[in-house]
Structure formats: C-alpha cells, structure tokens
C-alpha atoms as a PDB file:
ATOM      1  CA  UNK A   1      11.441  -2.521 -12.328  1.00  0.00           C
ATOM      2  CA  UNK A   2       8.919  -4.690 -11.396  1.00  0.00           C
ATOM      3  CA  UNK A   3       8.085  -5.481  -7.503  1.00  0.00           C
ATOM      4  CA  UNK A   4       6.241  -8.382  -6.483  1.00  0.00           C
ATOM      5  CA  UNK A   5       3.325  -7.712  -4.088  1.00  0.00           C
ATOM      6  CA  UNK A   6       4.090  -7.686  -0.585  1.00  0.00           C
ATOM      7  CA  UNK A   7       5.282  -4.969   2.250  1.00  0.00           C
ATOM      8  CA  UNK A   8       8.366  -3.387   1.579  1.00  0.00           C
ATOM      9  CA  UNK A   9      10.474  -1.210   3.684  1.00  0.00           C
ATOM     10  CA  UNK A  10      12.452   1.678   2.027  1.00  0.00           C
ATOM     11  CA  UNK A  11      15.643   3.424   3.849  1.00  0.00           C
ATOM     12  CA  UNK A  12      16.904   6.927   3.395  1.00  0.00           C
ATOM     13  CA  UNK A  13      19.735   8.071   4.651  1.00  0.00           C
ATOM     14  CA  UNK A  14      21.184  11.917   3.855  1.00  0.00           C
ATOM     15  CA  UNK A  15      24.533  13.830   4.332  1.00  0.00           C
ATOM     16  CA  UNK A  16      24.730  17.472   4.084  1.00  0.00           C
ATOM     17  CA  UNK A  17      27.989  19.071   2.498  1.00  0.00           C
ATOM     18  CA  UNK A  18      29.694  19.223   5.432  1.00  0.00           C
ATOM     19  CA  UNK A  19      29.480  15.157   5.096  1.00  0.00           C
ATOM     20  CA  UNK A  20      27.056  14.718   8.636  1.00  0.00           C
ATOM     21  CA  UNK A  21      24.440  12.245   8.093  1.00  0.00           C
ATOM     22  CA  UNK A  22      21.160  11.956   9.897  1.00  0.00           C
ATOM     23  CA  UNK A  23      19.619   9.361  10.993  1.00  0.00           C
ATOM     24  CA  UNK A  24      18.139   6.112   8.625  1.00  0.00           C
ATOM     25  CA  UNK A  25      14.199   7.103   7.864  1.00  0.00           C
ATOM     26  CA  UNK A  26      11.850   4.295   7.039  1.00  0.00           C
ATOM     27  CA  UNK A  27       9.225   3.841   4.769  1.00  0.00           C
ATOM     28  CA  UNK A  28       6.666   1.417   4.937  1.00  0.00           C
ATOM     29  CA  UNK A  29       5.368   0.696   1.138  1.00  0.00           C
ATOM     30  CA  UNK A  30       2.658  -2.043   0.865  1.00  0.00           C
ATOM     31  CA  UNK A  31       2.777  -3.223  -2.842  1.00  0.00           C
ATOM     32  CA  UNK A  32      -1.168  -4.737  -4.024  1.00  0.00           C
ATOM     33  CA  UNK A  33      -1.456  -7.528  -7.043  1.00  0.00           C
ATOM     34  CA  UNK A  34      -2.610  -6.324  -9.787  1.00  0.00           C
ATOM     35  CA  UNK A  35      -6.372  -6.391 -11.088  1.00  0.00           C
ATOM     36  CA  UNK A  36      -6.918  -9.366 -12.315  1.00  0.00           C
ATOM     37  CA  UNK A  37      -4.659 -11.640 -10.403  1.00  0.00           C
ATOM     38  CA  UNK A  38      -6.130 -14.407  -8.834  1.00  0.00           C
ATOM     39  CA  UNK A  39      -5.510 -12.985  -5.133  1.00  0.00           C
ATOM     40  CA  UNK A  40      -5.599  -9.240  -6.562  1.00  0.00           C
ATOM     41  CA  UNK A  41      -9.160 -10.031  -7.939  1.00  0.00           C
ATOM     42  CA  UNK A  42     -10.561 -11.441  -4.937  1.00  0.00           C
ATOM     43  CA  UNK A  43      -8.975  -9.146  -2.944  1.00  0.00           C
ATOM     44  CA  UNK A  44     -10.372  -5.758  -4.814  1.00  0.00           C
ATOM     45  CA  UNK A  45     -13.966  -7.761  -4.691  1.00  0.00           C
ATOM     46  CA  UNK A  46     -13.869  -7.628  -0.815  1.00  0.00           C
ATOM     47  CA  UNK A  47     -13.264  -4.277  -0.710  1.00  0.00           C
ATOM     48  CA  UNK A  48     -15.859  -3.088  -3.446  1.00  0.00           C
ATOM     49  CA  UNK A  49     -18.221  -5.537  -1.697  1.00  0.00           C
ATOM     50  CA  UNK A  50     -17.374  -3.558   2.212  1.00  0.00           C
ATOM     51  CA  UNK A  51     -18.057  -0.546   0.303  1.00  0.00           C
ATOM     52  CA  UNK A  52     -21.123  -1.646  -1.276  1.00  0.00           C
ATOM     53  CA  UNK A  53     -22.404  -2.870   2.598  1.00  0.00           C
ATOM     54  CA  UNK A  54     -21.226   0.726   4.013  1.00  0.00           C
ATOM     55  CA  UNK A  55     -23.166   2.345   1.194  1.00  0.00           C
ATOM     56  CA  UNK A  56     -26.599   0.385   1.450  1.00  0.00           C
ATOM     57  CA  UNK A  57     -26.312   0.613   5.562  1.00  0.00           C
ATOM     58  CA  UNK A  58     -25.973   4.069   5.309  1.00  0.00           C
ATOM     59  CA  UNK A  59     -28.588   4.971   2.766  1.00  0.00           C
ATOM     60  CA  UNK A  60     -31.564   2.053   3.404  1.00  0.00           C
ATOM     61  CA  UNK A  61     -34.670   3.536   5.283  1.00  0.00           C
END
C-alpha cells in the first residue's frame, strides 16, 4: 500500500473478551516524499544543510 506524503492520523480502538472497549487512541504519523522527489529533495537538502550549519558552529574556532 502506498501512502502519499502528508500527516495522517491512525485510530485504535480495543475490546477485551468480555466485549468492553476503551477508549479511541490516536496516532499522529507524518508520511515524508521520497528522496528524490522534487519537494522530498529540497526538503532533505534543508535539513542536511541545518545540520551542516550546527556542525561548523559548533566545531569553528
């Protein structure tokens, strides 16, 4: 199954054998374009590009 990137929301509902169910539980799942894509790409440069920054800030004399 293939999910298009975007924020997803997954709810879980559960019965025990006595059939009482507990409350819904949500889960927030955040689904990234792959490498490559034209928003995936530019969106894994920024981040290598923060990290790079973080790195050279923390290490330059």
């Amino acid at each position: 199954m293939n999910l298009k990137p975007g924020k997803y929301t997954l709810a879980v509902k559960g019965a025990n054998n006595d059939g009482i169910w507990s409350d819904a539980k949500e889960l927030s799942i955040v689904v990234l374009p792959p490498f490559g894509a034209p928003g995936g790409l530019t969106l894994y440069m920024y981040y290598c590009l923060q990290v790079f920054y973080l790195l050279l800030s923390v290490f330059s004399i």
